[in-house]
PDB file of N, CA and C in Angstrom:
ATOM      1  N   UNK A   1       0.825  -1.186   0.000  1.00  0.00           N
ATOM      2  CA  UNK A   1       0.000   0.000   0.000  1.00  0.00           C
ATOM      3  C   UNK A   1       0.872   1.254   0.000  1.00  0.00           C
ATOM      4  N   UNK A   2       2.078   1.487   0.985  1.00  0.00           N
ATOM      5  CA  UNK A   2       3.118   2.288   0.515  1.00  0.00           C
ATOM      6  C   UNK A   2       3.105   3.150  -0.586  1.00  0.00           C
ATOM      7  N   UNK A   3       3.915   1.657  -1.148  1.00  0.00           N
ATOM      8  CA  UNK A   3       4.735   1.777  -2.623  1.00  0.00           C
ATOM      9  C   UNK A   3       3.347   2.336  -3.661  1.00  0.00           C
ATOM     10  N   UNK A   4       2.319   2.079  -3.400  1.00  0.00           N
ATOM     11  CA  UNK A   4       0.817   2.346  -4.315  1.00  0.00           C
ATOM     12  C   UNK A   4       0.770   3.972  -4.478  1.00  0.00           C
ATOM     13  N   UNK A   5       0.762   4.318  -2.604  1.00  0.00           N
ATOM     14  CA  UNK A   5       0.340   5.575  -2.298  1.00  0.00           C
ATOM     15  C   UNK A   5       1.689   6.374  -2.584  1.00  0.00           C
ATOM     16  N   UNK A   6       2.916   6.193  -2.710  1.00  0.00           N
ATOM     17  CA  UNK A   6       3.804   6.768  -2.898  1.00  0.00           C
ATOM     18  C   UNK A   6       4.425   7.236  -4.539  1.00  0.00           C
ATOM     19  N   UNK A   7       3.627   6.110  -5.329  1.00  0.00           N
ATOM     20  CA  UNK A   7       3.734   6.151  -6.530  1.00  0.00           C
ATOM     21  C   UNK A   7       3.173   7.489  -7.293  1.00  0.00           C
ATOM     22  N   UNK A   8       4.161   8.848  -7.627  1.00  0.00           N
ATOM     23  CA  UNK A   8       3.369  10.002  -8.475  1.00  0.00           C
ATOM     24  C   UNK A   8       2.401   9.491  -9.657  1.00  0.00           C
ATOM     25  N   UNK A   9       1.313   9.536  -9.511  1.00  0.00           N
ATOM     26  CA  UNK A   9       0.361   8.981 -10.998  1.00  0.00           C
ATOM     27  C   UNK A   9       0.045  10.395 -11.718  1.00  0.00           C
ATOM     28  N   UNK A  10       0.356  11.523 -10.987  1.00  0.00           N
ATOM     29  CA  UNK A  10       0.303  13.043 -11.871  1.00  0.00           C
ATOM     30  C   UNK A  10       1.463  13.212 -12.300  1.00  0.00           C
ATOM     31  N   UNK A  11       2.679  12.975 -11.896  1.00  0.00           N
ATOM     32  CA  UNK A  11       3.702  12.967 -12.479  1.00  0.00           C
ATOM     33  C   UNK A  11       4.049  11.821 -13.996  1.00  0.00           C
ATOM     34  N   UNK A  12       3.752  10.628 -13.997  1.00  0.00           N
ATOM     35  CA  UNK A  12       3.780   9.698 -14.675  1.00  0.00           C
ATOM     36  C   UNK A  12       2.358   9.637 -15.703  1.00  0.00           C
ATOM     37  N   UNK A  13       1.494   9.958 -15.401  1.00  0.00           N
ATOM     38  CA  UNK A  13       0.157   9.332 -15.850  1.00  0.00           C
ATOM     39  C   UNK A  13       0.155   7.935 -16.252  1.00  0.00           C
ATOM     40  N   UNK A  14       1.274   7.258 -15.285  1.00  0.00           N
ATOM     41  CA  UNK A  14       0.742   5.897 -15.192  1.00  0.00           C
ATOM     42  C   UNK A  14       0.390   5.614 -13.668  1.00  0.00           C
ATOM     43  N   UNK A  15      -0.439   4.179 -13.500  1.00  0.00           N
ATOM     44  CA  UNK A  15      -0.739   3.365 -12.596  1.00  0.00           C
ATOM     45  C   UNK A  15       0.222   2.647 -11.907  1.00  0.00           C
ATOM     46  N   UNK A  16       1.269   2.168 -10.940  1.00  0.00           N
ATOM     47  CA  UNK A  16       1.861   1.239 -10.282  1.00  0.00           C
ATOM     48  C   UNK A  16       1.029  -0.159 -10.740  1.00  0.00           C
ATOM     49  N   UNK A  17       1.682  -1.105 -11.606  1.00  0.00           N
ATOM     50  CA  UNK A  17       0.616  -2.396 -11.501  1.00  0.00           C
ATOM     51  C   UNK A  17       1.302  -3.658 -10.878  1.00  0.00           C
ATOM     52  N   UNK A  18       2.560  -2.801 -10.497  1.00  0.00           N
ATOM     53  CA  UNK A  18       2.549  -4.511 -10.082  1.00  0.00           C
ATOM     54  C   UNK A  18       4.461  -4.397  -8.861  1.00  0.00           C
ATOM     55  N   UNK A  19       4.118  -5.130  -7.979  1.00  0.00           N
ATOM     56  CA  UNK A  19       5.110  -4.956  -6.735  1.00  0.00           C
ATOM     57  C   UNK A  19       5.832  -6.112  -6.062  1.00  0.00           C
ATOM     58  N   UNK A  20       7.289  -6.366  -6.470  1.00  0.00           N
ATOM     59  CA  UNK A  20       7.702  -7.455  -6.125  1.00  0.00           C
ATOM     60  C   UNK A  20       8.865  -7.105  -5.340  1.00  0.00           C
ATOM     61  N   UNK A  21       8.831  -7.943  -4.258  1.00  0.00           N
ATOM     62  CA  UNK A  21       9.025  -8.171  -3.084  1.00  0.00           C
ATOM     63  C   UNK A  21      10.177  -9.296  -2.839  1.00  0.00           C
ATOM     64  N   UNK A  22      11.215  -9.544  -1.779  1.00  0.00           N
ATOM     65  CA  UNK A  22      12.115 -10.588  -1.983  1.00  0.00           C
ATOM     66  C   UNK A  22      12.966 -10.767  -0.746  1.00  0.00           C
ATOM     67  N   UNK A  23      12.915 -11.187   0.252  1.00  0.00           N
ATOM     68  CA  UNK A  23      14.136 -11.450   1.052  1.00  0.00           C
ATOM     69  C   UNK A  23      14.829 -12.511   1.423  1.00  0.00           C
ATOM     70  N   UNK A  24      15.349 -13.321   2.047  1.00  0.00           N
ATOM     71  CA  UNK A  24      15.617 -14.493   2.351  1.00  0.00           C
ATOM     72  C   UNK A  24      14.723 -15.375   2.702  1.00  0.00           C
ATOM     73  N   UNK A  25      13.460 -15.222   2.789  1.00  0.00           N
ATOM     74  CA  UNK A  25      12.298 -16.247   3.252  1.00  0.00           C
ATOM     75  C   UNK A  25      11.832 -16.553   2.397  1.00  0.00           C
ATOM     76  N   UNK A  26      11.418 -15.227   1.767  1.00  0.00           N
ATOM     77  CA  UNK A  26       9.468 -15.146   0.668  1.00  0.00           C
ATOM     78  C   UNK A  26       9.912 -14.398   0.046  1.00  0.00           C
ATOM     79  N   UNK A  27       9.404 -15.041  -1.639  1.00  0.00           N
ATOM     80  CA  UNK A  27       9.230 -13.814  -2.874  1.00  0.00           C
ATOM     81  C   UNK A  27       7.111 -13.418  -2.505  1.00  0.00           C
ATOM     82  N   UNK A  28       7.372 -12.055  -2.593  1.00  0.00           N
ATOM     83  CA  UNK A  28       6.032 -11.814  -2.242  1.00  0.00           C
ATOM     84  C   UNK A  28       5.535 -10.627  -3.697  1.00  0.00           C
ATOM     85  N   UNK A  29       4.438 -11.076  -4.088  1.00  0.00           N
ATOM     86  CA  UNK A  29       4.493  -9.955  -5.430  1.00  0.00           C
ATOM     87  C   UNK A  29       2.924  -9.435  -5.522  1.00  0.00           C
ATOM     88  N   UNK A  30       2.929  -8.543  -5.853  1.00  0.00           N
ATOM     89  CA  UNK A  30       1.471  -7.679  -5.810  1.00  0.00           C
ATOM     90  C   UNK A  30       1.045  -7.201  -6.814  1.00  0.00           C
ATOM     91  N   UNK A  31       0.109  -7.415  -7.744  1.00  0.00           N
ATOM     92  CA  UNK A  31      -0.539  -7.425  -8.903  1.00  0.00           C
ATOM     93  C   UNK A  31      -1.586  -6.356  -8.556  1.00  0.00           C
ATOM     94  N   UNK A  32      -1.653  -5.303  -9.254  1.00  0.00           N
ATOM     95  CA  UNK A  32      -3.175  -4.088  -9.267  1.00  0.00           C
ATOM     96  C   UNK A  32      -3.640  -4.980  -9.777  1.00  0.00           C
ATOM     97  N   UNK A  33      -5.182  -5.053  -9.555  1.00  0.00           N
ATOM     98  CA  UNK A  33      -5.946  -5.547 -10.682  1.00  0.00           C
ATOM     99  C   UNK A  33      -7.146  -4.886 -11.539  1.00  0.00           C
ATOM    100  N   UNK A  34      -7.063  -3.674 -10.411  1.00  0.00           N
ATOM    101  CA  UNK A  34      -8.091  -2.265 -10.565  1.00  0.00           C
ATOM    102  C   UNK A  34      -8.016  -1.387  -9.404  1.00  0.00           C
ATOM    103  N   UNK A  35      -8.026  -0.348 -10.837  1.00  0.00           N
ATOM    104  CA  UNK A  35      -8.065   1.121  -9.296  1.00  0.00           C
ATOM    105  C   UNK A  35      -9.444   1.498  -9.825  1.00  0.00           C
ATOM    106  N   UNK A  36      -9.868   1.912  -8.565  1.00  0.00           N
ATOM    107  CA  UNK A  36     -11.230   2.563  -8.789  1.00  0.00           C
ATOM    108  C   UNK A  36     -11.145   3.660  -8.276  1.00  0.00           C
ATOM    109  N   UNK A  37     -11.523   4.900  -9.398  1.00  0.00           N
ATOM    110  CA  UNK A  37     -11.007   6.244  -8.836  1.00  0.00           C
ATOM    111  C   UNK A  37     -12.283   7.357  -8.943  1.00  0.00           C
ATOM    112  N   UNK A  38     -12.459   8.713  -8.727  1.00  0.00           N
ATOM    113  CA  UNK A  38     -13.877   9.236  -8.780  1.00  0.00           C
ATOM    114  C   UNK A  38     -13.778   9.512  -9.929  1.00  0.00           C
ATOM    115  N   UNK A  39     -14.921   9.683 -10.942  1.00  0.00           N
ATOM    116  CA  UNK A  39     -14.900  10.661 -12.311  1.00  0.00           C
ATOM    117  C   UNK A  39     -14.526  11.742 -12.368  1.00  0.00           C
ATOM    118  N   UNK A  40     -14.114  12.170 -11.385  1.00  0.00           N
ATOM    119  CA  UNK A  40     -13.428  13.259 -11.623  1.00  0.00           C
ATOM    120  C   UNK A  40     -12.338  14.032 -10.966  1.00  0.00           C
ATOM    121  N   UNK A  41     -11.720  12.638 -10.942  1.00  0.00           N
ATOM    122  CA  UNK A  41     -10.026  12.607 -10.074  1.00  0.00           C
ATOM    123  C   UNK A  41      -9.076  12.746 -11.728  1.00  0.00           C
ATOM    124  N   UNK A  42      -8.364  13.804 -11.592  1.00  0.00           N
ATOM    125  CA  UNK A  42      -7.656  14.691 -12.659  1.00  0.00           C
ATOM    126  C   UNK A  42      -6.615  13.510 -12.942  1.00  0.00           C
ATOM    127  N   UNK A  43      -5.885  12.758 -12.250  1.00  0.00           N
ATOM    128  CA  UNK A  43      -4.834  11.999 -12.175  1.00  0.00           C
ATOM    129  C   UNK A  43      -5.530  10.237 -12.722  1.00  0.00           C
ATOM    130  N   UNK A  44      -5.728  10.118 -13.571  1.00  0.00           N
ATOM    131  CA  UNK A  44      -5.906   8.416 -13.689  1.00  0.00           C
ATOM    132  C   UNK A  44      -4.892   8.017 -14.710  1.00  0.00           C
ATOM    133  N   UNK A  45      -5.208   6.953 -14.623  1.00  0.00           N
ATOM    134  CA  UNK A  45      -3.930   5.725 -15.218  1.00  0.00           C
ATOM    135  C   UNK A  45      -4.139   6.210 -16.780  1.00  0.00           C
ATOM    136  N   UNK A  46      -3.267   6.131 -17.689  1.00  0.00           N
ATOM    137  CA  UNK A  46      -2.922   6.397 -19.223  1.00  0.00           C
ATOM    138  C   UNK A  46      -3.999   5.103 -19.308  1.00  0.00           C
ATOM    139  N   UNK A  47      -3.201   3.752 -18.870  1.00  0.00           N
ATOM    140  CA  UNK A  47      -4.157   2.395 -19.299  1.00  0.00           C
ATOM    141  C   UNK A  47      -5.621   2.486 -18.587  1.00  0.00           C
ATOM    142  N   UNK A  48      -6.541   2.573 -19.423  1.00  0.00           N
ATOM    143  CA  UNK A  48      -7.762   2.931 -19.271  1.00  0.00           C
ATOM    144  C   UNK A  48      -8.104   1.313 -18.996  1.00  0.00           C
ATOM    145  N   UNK A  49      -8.111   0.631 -19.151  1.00  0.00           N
ATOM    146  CA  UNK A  49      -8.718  -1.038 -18.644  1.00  0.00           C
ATOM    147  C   UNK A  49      -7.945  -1.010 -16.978  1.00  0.00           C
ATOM    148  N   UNK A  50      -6.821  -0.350 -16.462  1.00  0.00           N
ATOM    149  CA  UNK A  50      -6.373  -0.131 -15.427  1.00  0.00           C
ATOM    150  C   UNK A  50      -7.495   0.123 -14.522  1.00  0.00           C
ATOM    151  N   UNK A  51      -8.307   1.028 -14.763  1.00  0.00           N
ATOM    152  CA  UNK A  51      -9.165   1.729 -13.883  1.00  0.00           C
ATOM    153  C   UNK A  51     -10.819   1.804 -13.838  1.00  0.00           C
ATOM    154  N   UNK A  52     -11.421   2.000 -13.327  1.00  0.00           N
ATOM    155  CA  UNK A  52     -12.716   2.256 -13.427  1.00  0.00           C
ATOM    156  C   UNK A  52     -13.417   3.302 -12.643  1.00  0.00           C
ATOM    157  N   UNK A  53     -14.218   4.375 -13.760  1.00  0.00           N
ATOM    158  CA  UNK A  53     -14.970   5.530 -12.762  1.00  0.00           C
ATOM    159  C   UNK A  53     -16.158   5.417 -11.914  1.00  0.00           C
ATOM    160  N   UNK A  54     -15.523   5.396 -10.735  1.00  0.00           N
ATOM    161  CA  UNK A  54     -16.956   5.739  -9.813  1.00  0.00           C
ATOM    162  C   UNK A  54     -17.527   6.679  -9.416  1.00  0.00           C
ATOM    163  N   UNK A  55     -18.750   7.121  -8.660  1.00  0.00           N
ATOM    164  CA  UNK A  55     -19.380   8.060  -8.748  1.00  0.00           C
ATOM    165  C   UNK A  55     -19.393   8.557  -7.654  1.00  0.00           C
ATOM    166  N   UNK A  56     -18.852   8.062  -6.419  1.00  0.00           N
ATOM    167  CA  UNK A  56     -18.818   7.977  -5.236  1.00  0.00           C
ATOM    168  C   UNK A  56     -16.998   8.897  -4.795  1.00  0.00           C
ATOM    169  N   UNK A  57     -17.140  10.046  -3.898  1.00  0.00           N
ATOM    170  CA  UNK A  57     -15.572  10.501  -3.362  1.00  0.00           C
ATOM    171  C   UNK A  57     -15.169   9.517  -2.528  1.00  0.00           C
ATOM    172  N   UNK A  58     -15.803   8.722  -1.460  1.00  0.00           N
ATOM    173  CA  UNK A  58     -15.767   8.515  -0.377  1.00  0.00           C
ATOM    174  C   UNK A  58     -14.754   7.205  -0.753  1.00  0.00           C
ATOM    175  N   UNK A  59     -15.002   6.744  -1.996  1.00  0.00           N
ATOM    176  CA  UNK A  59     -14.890   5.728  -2.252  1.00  0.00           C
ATOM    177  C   UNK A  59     -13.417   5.726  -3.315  1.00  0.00           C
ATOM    178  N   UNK A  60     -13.137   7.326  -3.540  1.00  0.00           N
ATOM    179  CA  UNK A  60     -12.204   7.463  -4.498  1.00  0.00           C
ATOM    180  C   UNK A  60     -10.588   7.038  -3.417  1.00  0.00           C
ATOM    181  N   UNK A  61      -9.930   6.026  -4.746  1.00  0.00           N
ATOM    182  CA  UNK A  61      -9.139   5.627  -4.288  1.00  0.00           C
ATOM    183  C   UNK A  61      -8.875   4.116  -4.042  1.00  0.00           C
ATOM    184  N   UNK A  62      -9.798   3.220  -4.017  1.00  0.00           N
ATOM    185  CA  UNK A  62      -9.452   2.024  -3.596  1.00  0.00           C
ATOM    186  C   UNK A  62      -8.902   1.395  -4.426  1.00  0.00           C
ATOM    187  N   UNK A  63      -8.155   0.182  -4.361  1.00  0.00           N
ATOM    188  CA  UNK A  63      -7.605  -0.419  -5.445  1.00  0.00           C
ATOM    189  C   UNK A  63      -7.735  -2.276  -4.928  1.00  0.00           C
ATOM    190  N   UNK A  64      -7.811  -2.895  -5.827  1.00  0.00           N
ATOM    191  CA  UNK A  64      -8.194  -4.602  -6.175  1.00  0.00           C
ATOM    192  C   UNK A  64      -6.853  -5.003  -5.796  1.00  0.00           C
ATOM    193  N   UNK A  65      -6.322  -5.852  -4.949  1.00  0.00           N
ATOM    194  CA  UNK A  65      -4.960  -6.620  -4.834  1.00  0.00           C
ATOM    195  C   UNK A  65      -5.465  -8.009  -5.129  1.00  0.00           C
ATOM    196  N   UNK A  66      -3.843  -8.476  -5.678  1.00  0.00           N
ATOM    197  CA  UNK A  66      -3.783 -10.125  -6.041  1.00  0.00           C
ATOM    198  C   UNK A  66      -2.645 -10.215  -4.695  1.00  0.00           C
ATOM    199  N   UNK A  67      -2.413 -10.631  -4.172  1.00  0.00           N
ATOM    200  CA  UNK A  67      -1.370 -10.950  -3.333  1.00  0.00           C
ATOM    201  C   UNK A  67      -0.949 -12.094  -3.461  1.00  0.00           C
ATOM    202  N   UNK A  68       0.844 -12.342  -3.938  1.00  0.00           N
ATOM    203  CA  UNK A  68       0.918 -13.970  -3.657  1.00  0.00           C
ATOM    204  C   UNK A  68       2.478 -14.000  -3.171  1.00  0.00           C
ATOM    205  N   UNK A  69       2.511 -15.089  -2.055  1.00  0.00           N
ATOM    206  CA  UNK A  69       3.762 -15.446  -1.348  1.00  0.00           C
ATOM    207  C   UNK A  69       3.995 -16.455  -1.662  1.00  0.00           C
ATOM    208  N   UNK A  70       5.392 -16.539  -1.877  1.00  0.00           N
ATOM    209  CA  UNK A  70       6.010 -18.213  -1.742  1.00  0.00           C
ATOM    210  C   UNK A  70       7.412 -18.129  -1.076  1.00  0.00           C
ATOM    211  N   UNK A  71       6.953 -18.984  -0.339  1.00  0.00           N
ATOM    212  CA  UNK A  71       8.763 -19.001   0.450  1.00  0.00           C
ATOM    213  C   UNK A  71       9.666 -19.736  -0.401  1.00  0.00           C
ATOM    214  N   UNK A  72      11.029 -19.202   0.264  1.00  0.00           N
ATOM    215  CA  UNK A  72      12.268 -19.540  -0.464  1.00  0.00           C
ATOM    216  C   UNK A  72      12.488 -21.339  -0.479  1.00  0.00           C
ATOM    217  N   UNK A  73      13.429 -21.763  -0.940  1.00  0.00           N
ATOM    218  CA  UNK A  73      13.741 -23.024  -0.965  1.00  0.00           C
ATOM    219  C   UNK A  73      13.824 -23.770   0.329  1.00  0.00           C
ATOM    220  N   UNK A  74      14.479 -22.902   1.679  1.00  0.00           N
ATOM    221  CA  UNK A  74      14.883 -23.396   3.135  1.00  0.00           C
ATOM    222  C   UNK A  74      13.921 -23.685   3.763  1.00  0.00           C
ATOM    223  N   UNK A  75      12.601 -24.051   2.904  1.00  0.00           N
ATOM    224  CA  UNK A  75      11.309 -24.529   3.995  1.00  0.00           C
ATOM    225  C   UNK A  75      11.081 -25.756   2.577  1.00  0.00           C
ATOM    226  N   UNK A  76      10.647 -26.957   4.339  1.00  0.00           N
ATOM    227  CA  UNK A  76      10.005 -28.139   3.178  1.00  0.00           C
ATOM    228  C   UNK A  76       9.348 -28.384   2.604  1.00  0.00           C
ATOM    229  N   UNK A  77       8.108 -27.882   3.143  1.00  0.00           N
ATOM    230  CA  UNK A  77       7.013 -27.693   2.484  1.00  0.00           C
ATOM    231  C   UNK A  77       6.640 -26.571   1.835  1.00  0.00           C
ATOM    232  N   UNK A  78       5.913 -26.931   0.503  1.00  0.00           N
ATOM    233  CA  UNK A  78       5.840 -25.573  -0.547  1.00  0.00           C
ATOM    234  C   UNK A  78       4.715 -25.252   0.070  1.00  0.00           C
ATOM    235  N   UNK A  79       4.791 -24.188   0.150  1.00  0.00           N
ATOM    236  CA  UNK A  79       3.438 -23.120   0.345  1.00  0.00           C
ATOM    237  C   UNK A  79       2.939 -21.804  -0.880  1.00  0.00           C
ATOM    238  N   UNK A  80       2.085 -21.824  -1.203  1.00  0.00           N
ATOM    239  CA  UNK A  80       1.834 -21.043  -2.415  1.00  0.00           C
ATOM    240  C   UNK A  80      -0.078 -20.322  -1.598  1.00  0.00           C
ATOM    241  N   UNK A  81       0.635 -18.919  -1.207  1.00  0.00           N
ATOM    242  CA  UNK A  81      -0.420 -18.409  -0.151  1.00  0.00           C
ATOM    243  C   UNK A  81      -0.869 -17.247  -1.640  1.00  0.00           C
ATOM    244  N   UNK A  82      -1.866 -17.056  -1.384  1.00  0.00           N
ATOM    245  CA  UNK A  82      -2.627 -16.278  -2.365  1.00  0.00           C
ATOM    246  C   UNK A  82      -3.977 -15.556  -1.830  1.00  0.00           C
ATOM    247  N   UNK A  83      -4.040 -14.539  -1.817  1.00  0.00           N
ATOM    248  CA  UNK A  83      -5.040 -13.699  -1.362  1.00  0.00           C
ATOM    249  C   UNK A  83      -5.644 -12.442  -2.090  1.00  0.00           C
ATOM    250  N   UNK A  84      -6.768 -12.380  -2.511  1.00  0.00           N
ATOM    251  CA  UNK A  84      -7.000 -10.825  -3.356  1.00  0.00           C
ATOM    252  C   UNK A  84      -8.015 -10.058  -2.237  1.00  0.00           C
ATOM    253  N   UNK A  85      -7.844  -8.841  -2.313  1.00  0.00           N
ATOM    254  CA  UNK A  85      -8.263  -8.198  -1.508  1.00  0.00           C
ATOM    255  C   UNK A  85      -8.781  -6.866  -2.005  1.00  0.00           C
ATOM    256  N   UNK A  86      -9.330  -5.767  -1.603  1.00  0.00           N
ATOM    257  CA  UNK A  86     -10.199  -4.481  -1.683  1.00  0.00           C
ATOM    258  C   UNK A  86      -9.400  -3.747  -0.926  1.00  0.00           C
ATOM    259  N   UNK A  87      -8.900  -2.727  -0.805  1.00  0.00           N
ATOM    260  CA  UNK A  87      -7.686  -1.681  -0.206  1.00  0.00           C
ATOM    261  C   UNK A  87      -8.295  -0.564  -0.167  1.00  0.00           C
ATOM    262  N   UNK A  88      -8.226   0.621   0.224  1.00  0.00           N
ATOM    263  CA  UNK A  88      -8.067   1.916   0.481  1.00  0.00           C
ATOM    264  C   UNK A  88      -7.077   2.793   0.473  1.00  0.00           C
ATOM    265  N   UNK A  89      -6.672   3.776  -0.549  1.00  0.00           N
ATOM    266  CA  UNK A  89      -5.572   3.976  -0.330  1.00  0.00           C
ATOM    267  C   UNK A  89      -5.425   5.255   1.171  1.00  0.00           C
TER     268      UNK A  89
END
């Protein structure tokens, strides 16, 4: 969420779509899958399938996550954790 909210989208007129992650445990990577922004937020994504206008302020801002972890090789069992979620920025 950070890296989302930290991302200039008036500077770029692009979207952040995607956030990968890495340390000695877990590759962890984060897929936008939609921002939903107000109709009339000056700043949206160039990629128009990126986004969708809502009609609602309250609501301007949220964005669709894919979330997926997998730990490194030093665990025995594979784990492949996956979660999508609704955010706020």
């Amino acid at each position: 969420m950070l890296a989302i909210h930290a991302h200039d989208r008036n500077a770029t007129g692009e979207c952040l779509k995607e956030i990968k992650i890495s340390d000695e445990q877990f590759d962890a990577n984060v897929t936008v899958k939609k921002y939903y922004l107000h109709k009339n937020e000056p700043y949206k994504c160039t990629d128009t399938n990126l986004y969708t206008d809502i009609e609602t302020e309250d609501s301007n801002g949220m964005v669709w996550l894919e979330v997926t972890v997998t730990p490194k090789e030093k665990f025995t069992d594979t784990i492949h954790l996956v979660r999508t979620t609704l955010q706020k920025l």
